[in-house]
C-alpha atoms as a PDB file:
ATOM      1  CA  UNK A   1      67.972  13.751  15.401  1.00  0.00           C
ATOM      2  CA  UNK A   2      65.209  16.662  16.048  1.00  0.00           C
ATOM      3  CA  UNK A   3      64.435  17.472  12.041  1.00  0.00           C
ATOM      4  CA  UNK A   4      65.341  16.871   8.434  1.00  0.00           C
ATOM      5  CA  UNK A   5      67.636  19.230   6.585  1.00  0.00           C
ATOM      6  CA  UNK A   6      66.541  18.937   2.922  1.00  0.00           C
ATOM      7  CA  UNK A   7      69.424  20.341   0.556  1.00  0.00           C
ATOM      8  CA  UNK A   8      68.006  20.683  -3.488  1.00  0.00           C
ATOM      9  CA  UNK A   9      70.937  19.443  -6.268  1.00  0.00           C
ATOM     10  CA  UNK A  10      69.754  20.539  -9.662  1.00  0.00           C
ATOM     11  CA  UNK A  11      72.890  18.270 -10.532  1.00  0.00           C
ATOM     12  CA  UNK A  12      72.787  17.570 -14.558  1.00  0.00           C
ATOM     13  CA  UNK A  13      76.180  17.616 -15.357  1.00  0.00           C
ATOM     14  CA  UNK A  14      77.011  13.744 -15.055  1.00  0.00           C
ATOM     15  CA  UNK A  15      74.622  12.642 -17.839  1.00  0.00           C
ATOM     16  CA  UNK A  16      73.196  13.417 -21.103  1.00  0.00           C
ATOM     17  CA  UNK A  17      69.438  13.933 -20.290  1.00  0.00           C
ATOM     18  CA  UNK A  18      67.963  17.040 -19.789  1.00  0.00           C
ATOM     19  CA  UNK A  19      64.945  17.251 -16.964  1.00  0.00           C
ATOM     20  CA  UNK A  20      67.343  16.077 -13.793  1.00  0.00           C
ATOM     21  CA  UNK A  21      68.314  19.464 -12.788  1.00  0.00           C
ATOM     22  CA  UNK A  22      64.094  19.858 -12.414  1.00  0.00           C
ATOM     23  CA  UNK A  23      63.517  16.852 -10.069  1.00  0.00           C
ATOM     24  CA  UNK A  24      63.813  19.134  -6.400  1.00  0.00           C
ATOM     25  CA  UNK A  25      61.371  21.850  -7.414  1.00  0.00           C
ATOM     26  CA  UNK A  26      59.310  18.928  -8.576  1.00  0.00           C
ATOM     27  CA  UNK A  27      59.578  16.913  -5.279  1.00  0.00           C
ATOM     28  CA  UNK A  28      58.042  19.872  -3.897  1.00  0.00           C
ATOM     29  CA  UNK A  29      55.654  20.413  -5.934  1.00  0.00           C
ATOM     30  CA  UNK A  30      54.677  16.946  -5.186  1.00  0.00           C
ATOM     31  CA  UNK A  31      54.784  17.679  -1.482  1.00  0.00           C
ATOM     32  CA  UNK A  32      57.541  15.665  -0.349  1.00  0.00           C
ATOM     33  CA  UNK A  33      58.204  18.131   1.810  1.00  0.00           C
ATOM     34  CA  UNK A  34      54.786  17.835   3.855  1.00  0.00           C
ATOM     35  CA  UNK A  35      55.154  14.131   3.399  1.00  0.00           C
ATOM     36  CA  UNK A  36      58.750  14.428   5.594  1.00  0.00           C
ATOM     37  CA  UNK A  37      56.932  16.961   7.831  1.00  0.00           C
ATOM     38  CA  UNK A  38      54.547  14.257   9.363  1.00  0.00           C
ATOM     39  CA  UNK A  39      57.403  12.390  10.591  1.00  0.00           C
ATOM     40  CA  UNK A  40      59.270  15.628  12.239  1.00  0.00           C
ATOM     41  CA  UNK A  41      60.379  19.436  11.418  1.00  0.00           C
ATOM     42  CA  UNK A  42      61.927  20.114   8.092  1.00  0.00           C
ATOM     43  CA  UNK A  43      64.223  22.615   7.555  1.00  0.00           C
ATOM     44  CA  UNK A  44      64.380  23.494   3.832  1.00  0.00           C
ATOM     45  CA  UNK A  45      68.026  24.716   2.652  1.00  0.00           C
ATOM     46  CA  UNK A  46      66.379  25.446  -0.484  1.00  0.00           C
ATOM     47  CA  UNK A  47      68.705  24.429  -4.093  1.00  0.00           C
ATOM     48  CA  UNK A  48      71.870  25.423  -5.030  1.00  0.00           C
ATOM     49  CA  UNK A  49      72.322  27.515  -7.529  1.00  0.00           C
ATOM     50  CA  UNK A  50      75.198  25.789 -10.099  1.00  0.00           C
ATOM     51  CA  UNK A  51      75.086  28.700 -12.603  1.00  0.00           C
ATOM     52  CA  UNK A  52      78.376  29.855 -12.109  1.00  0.00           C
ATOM     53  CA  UNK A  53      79.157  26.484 -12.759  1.00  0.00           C
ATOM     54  CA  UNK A  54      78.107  26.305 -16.414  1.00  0.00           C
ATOM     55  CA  UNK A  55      81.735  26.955 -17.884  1.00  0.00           C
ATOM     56  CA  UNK A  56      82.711  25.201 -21.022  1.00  0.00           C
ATOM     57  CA  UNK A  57      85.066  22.627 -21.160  1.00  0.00           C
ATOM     58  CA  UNK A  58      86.071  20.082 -24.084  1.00  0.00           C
ATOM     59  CA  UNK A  59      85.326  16.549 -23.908  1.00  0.00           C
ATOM     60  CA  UNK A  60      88.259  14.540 -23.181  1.00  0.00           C
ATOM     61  CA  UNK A  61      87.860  11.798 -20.607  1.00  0.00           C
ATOM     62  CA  UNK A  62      85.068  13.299 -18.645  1.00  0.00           C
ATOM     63  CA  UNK A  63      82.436  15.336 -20.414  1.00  0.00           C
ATOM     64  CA  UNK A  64      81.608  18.695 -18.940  1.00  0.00           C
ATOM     65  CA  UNK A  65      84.796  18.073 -16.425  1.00  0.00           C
ATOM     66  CA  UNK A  66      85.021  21.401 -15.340  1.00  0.00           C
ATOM     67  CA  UNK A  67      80.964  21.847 -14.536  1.00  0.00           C
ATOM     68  CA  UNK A  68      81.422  18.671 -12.362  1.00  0.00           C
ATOM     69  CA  UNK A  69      84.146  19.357 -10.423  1.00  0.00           C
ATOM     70  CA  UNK A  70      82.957  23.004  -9.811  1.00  0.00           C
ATOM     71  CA  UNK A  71      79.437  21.624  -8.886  1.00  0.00           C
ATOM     72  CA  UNK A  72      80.888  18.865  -6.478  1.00  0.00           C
ATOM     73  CA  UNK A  73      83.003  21.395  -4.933  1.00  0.00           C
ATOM     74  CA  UNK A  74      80.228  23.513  -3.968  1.00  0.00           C
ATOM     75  CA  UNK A  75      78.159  20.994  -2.734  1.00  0.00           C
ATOM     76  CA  UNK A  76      80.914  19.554  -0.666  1.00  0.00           C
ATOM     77  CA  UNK A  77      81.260  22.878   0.978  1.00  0.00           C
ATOM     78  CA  UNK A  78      77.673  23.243   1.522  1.00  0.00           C
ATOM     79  CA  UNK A  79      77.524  20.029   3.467  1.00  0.00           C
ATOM     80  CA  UNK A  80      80.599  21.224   5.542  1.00  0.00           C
ATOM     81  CA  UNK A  81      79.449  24.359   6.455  1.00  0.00           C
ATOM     82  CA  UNK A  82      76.527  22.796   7.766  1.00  0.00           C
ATOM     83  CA  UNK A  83      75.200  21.835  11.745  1.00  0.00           C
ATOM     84  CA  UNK A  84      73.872  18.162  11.245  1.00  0.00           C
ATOM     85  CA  UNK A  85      74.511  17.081  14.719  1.00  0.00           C
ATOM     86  CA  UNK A  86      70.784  17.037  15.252  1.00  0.00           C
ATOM     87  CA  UNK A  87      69.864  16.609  11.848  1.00  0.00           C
ATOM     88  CA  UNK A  88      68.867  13.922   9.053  1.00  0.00           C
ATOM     89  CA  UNK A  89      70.641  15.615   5.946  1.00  0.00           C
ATOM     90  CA  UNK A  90      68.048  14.740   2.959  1.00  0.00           C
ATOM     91  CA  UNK A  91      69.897  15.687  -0.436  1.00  0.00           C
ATOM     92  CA  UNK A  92      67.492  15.916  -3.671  1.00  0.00           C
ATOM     93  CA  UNK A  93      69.204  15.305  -6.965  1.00  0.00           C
ATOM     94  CA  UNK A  94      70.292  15.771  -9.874  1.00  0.00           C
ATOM     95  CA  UNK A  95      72.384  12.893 -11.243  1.00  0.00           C
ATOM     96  CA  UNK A  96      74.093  10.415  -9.553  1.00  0.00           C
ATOM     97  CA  UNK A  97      77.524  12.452 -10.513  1.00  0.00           C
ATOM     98  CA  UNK A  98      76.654  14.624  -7.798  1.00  0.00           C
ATOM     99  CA  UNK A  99      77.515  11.871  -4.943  1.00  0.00           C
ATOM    100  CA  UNK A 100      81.251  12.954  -5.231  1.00  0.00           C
ATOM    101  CA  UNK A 101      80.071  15.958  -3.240  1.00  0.00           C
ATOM    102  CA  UNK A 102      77.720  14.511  -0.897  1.00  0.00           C
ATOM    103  CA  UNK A 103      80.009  11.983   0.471  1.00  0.00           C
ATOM    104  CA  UNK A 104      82.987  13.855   0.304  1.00  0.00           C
ATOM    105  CA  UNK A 105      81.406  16.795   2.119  1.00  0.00           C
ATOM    106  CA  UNK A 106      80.598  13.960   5.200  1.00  0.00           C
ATOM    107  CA  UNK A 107      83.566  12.112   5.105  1.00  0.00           C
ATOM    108  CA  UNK A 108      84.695  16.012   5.915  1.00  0.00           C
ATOM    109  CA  UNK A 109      82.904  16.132   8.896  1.00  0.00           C
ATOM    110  CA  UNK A 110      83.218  12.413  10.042  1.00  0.00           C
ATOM    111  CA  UNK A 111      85.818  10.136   7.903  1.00  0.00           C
ATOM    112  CA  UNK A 112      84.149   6.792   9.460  1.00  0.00           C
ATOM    113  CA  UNK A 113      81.277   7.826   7.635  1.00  0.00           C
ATOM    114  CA  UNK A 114      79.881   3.888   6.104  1.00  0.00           C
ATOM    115  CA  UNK A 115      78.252   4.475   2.416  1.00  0.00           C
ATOM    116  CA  UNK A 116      75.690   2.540   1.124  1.00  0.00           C
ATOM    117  CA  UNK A 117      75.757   3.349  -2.657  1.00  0.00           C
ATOM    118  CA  UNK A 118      72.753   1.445  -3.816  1.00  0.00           C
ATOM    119  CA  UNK A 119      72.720   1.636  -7.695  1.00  0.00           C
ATOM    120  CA  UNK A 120      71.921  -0.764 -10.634  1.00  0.00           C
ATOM    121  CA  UNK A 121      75.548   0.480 -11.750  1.00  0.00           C
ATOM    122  CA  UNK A 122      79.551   0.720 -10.196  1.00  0.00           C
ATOM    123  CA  UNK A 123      79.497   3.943 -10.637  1.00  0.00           C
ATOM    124  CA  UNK A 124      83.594   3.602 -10.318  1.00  0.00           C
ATOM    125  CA  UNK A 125      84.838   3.927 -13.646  1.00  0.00           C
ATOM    126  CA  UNK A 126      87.933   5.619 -14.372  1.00  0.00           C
ATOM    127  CA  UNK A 127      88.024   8.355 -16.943  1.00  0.00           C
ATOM    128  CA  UNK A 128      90.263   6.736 -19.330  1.00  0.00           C
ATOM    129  CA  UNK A 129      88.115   3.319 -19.225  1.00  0.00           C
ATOM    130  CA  UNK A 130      84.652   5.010 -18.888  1.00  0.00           C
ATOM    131  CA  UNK A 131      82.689   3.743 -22.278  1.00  0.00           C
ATOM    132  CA  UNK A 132      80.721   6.864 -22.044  1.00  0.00           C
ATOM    133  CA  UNK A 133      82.711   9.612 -20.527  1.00  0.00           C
ATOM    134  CA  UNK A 134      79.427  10.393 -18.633  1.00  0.00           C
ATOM    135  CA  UNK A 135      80.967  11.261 -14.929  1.00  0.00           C
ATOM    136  CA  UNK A 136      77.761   9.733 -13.464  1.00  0.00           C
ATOM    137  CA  UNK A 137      79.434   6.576 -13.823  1.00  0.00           C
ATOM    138  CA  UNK A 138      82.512   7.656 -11.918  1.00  0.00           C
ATOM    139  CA  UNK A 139      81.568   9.079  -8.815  1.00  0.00           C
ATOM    140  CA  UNK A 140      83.337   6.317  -6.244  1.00  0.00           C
ATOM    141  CA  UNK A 141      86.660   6.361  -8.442  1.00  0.00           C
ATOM    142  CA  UNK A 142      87.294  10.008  -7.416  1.00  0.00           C
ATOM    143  CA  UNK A 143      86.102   9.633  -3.793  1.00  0.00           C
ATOM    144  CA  UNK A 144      88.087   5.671  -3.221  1.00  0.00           C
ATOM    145  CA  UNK A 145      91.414   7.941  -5.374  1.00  0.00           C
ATOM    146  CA  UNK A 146      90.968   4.973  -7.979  1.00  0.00           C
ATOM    147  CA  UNK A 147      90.563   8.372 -10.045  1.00  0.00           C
ATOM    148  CA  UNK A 148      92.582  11.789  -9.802  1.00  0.00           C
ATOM    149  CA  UNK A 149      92.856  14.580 -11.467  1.00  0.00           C
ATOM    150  CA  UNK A 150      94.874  17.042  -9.376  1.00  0.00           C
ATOM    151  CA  UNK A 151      94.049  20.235 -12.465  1.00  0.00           C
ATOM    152  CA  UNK A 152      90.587  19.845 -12.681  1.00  0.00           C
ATOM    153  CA  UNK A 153      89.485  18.427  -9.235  1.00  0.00           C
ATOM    154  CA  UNK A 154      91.728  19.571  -6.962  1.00  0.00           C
ATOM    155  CA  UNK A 155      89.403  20.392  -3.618  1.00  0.00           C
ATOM    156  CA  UNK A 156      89.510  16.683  -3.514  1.00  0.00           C
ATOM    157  CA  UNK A 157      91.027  15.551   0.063  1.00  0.00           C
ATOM    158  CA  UNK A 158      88.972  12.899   1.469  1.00  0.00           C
ATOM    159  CA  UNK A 159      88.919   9.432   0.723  1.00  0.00           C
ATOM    160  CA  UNK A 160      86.317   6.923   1.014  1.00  0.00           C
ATOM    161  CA  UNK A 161      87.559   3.323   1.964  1.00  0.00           C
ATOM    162  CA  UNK A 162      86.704   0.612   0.164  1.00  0.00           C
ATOM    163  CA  UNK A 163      86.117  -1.195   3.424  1.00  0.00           C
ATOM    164  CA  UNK A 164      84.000   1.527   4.245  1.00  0.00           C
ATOM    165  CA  UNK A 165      81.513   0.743   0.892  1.00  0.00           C
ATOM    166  CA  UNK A 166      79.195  -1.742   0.870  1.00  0.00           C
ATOM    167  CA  UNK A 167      77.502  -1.658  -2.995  1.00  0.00           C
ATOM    168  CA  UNK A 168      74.063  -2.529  -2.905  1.00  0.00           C
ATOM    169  CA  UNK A 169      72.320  -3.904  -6.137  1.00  0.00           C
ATOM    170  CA  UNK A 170      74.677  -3.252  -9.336  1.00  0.00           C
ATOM    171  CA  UNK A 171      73.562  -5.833 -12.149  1.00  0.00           C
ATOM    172  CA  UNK A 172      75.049  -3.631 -15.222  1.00  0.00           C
ATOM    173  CA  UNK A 173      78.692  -3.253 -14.055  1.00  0.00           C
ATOM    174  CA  UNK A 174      82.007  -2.866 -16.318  1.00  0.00           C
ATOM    175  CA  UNK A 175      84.682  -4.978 -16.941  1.00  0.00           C
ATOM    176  CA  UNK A 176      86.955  -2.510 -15.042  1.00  0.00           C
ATOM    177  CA  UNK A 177      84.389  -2.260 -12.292  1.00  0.00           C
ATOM    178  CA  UNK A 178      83.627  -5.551 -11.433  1.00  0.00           C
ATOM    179  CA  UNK A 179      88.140  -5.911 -11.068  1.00  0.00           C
ATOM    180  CA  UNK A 180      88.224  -2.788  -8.895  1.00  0.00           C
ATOM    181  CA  UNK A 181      85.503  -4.657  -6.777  1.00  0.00           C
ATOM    182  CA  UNK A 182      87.506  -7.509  -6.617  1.00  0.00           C
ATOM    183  CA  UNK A 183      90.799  -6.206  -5.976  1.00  0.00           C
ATOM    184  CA  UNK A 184      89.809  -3.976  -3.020  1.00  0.00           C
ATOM    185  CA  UNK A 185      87.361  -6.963  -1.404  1.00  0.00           C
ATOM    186  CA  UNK A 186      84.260  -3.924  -1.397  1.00  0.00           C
ATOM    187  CA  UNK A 187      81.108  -5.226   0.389  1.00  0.00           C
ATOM    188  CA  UNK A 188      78.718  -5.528  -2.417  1.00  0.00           C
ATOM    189  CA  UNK A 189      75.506  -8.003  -3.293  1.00  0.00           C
ATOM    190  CA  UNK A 190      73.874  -7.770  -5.987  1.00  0.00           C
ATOM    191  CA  UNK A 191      69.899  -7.592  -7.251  1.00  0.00           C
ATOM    192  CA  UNK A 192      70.030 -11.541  -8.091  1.00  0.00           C
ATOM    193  CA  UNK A 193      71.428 -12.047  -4.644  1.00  0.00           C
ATOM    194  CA  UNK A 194      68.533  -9.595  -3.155  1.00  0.00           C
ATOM    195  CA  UNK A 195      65.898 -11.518  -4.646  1.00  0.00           C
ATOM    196  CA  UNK A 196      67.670 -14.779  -3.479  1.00  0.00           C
ATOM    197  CA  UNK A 197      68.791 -14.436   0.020  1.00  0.00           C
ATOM    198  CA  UNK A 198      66.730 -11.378   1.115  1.00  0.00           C
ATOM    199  CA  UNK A 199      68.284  -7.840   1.519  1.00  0.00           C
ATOM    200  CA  UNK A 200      67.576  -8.203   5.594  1.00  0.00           C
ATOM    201  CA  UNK A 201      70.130 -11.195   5.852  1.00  0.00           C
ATOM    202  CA  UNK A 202      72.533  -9.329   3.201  1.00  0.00           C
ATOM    203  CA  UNK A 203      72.705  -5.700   4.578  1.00  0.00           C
ATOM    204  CA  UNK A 204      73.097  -7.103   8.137  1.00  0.00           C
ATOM    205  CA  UNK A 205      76.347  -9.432   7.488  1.00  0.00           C
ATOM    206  CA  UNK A 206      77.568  -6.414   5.309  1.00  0.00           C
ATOM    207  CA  UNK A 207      77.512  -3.743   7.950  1.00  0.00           C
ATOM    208  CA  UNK A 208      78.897  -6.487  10.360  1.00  0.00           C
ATOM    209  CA  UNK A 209      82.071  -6.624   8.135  1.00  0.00           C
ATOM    210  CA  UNK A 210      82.245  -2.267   7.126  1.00  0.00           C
ATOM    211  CA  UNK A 211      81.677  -1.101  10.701  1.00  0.00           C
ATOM    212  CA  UNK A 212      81.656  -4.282  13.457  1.00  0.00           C
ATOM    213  CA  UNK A 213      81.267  -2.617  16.326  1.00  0.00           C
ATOM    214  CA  UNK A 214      78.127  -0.699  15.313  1.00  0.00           C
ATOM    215  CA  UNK A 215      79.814   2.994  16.068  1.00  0.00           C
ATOM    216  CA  UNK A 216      79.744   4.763  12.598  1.00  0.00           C
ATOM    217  CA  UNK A 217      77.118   7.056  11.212  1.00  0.00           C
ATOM    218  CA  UNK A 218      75.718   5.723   8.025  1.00  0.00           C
ATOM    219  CA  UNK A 219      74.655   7.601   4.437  1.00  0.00           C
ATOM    220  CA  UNK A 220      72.748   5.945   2.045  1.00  0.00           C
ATOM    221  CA  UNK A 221      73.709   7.218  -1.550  1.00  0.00           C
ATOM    222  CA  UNK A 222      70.610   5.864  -3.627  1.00  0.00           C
ATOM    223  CA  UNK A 223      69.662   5.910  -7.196  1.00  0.00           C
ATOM    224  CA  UNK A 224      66.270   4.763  -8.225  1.00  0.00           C
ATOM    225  CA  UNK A 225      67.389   2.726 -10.845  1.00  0.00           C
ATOM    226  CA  UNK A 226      68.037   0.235  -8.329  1.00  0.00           C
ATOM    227  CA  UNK A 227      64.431  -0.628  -8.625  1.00  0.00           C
ATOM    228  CA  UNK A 228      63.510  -2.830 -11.886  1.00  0.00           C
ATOM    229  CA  UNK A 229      62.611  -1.348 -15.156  1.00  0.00           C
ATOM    230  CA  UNK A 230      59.016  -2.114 -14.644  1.00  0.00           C
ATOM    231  CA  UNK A 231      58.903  -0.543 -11.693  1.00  0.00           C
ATOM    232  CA  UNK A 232      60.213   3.164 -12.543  1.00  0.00           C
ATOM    233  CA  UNK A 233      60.373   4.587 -15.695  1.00  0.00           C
ATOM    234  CA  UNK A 234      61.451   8.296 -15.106  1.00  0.00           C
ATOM    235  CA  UNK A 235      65.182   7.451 -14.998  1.00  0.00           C
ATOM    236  CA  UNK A 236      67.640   7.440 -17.655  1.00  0.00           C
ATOM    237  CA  UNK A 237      69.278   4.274 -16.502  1.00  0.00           C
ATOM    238  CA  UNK A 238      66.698   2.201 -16.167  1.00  0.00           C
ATOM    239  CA  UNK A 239      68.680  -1.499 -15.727  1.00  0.00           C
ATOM    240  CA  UNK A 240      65.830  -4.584 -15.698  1.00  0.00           C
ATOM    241  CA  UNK A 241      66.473  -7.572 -13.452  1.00  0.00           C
ATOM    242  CA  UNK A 242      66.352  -5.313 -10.549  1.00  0.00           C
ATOM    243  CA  UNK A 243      65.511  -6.252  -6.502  1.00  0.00           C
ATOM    244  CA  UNK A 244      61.511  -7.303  -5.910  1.00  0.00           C
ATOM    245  CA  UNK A 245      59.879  -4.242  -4.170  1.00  0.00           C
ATOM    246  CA  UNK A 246      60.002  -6.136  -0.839  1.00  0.00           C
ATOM    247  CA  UNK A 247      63.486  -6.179  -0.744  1.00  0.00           C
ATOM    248  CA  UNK A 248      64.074  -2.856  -1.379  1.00  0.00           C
ATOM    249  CA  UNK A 249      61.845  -1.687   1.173  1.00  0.00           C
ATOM    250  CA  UNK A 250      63.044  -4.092   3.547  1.00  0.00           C
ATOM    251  CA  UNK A 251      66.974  -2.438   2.981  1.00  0.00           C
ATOM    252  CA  UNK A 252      65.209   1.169   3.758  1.00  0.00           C
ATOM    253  CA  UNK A 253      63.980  -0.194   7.278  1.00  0.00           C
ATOM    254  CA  UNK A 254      66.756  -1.852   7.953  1.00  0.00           C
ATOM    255  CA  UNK A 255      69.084   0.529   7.580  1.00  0.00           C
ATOM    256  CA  UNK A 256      67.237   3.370   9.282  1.00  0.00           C
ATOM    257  CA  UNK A 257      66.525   0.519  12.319  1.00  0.00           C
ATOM    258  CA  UNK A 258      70.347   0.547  12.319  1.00  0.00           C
ATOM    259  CA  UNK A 259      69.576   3.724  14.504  1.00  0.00           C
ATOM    260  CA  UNK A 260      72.965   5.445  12.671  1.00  0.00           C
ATOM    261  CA  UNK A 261      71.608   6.326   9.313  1.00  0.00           C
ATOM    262  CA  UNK A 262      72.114   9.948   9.117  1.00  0.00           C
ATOM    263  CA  UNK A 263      71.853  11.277   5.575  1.00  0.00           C
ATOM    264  CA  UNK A 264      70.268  10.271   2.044  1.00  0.00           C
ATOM    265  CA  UNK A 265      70.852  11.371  -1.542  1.00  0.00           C
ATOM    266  CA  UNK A 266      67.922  10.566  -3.755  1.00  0.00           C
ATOM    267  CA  UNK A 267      68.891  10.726  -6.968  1.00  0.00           C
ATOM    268  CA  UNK A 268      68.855  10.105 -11.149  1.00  0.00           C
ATOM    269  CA  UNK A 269      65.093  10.885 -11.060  1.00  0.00           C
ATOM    270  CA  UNK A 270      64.260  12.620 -14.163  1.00  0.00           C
ATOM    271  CA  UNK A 271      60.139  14.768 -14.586  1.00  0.00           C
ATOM    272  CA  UNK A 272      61.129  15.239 -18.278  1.00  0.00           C
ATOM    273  CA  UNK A 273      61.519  11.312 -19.043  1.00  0.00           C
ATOM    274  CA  UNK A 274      57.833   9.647 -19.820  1.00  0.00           C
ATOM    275  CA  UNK A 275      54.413  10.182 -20.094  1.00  0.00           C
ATOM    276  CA  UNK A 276      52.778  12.081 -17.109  1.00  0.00           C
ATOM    277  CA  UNK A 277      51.152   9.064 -15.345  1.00  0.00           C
ATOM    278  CA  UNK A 278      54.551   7.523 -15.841  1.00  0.00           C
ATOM    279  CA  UNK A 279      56.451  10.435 -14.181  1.00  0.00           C
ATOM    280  CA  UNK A 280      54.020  10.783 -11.128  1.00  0.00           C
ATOM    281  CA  UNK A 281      54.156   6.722 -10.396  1.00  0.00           C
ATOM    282  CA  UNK A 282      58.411   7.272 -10.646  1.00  0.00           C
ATOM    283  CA  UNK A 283      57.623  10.199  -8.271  1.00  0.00           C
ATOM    284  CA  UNK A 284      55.058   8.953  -5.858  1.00  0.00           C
ATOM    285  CA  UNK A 285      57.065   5.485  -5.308  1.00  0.00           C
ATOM    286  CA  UNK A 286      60.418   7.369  -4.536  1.00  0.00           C
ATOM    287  CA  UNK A 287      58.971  10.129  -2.014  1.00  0.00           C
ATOM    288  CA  UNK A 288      57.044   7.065  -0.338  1.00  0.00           C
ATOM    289  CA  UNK A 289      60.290   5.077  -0.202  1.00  0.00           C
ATOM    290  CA  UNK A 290      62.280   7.829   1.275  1.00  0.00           C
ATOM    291  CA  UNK A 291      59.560   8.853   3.708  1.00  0.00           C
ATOM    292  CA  UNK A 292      59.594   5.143   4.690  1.00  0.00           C
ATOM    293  CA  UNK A 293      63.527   5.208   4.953  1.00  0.00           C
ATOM    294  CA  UNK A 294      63.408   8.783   7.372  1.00  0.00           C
ATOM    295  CA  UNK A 295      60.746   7.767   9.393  1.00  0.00           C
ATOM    296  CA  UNK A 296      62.806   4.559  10.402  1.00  0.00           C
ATOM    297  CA  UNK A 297      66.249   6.408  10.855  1.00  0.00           C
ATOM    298  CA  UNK A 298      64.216   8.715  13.388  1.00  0.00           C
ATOM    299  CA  UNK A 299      62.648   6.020  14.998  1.00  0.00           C
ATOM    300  CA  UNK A 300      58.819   7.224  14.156  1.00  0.00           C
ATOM    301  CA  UNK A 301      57.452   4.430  13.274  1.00  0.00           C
ATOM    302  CA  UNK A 302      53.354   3.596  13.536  1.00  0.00           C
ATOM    303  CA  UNK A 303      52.167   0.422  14.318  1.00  0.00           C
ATOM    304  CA  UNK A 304      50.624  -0.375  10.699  1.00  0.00           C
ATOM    305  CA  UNK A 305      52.488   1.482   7.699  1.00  0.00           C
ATOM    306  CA  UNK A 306      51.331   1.811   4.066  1.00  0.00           C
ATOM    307  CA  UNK A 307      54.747   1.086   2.818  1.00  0.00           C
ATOM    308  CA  UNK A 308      55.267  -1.538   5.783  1.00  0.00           C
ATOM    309  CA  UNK A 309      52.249  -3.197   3.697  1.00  0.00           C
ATOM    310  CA  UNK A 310      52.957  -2.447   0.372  1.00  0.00           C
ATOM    311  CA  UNK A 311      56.451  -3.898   0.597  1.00  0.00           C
ATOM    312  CA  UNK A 312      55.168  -7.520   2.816  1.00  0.00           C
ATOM    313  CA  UNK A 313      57.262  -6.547   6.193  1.00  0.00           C
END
């Protein structure tokens, strides 16, 4: 990989709070963008534009179904229009709804494509049993065809497989969810297990069982309320319990040593949630984090490493 693509999601369409459609402008603001230069060239794709997605449809099962789908679509198509054979694909959210797009627009270009969805939450509830009707909590129904909806989403024609999935930190999941997870055997530990065995030990016997032989390119679909409630507080799904620090860090450098991560969504971060000090501590930790994560999937490491140090590797 010779540079970072960075793609912008204002994706608020999968949730109820306001402010997530302002986190990319924001990461720049906060120079994220210079922070990702240092580690090699970064090609800015600049943010979609989703206004021609703001149609109006009636809450059934999903709420604003039609915005979603359209949304997805578009990033989907985005990602498979694009050259990433010598690129790191870096896509800024939005709300975790908008992962329907990301992965299905790289299971478009490569269908072995492993996804590490690390999340507090499944994230796999079906319309008719979501307790919200919030479609950031259905994401990986629609891409493992758990969910369909052939009217309102139907661009859909990839499907992730659950032994393709390997969950990574859910501690508030459903009653349908945690079923799902057991009747299709997915790859998951959770933040309990983190904090107990260590997310190095984990993550490596988990990508030993999704892809053996060590051939498939990697995404990692992360939301930053994996991280406890202490430890981030502009998120609207803030979950406590969550993984120490050093274990989260320690699943960033792993997977990037894997030498085949190849994409990232950061995502549910929201400027609008908190006081400012709050907001800039949210923002500060996550562009650190996926600085740390990019500069170990391109193999530009230093010998000593702020975040190598803040997280005890």
């Amino acid at each position: 990989m010779k540079n970072i693509k960075v793609l912008g999601c204002p994706f608020s369409f999968g949730q109820p709070h306001k402010g997530v459609e302002k986190t990319p402008p924001m990461l720049r603001e906060l120079k994220l963008l210079e922070h990702l230069n240092q580690i090699a060239s970064v090609i800015d794709l600049g943010d979609l534009d989703f206004s021609l997605c703001q149609k109006y449809s009636p809450f059934e099962s999903i709420k604003n179904s039609v915005q979603n789908s359209l949304a997805n679509e578009l990033l989907s198509s985005c990602i498979e229009s694009e050259d990433l054979s010598a690129s790191f694909l870096l896509n800024l959210g939005g709300d975790h709804g908008m992962g329907l797009g990301s992965v299905h627009g790289l299971l478009t270009k490569n269908p072995d494509t492993v996804v590490v969805w690390a999340d507090a939450h499944g994230d796999m509830n079906t319309p008719e049993c979501s307790p919200t009707g919030n479609f950031h909590g259905m994401p990986l129904a629609f891409l493992m065809q758990i969910a369909r909806d052939p009217i309102l989403f139907p661009w859909i024609k990839r499907t992730l497989l659950p032994s393709k999935l390997i969950m990574v930190g859910p501690r508030d999941l459903d009653p349908v969810e945690k079923n799902i997870i057991e009747d299709l055997q997915i790859v998951y530990f959770s933040s309990e297990e983190m904090n107990k065995f260590g997310a190095r030990h984990l993550l490596k016997k988990a990508l030993n069982q999704v892809d053996p032989e060590g051939r498939c390119p990697i995404h990692l679909s992360f939301d930053v309320d994996l991280f406890d409630s202490m430890d981030i507080i502009s998120t609207g799904t803030r979950v406590e319990s969550g993984p120490y620090m050093p274990e989260i860090f320690s699943l960033g450098k792993i997977l990037g040593s894997t030498g085949r991560l190849r994409s990232m969504d950061l995502v549910e971060l929201n400027p609008g949630l908190g006081m400012e000090n709050e907001m800039l501590r949210t923002f500060y930790l996550a562009i650190e984090f996926t600085g740390f994560v990019i500069r170990h999937a391109m193999g530009k490491v230093e010998k000593v490493e702020s975040a190598d140090l803040q997280a005890g590797l």
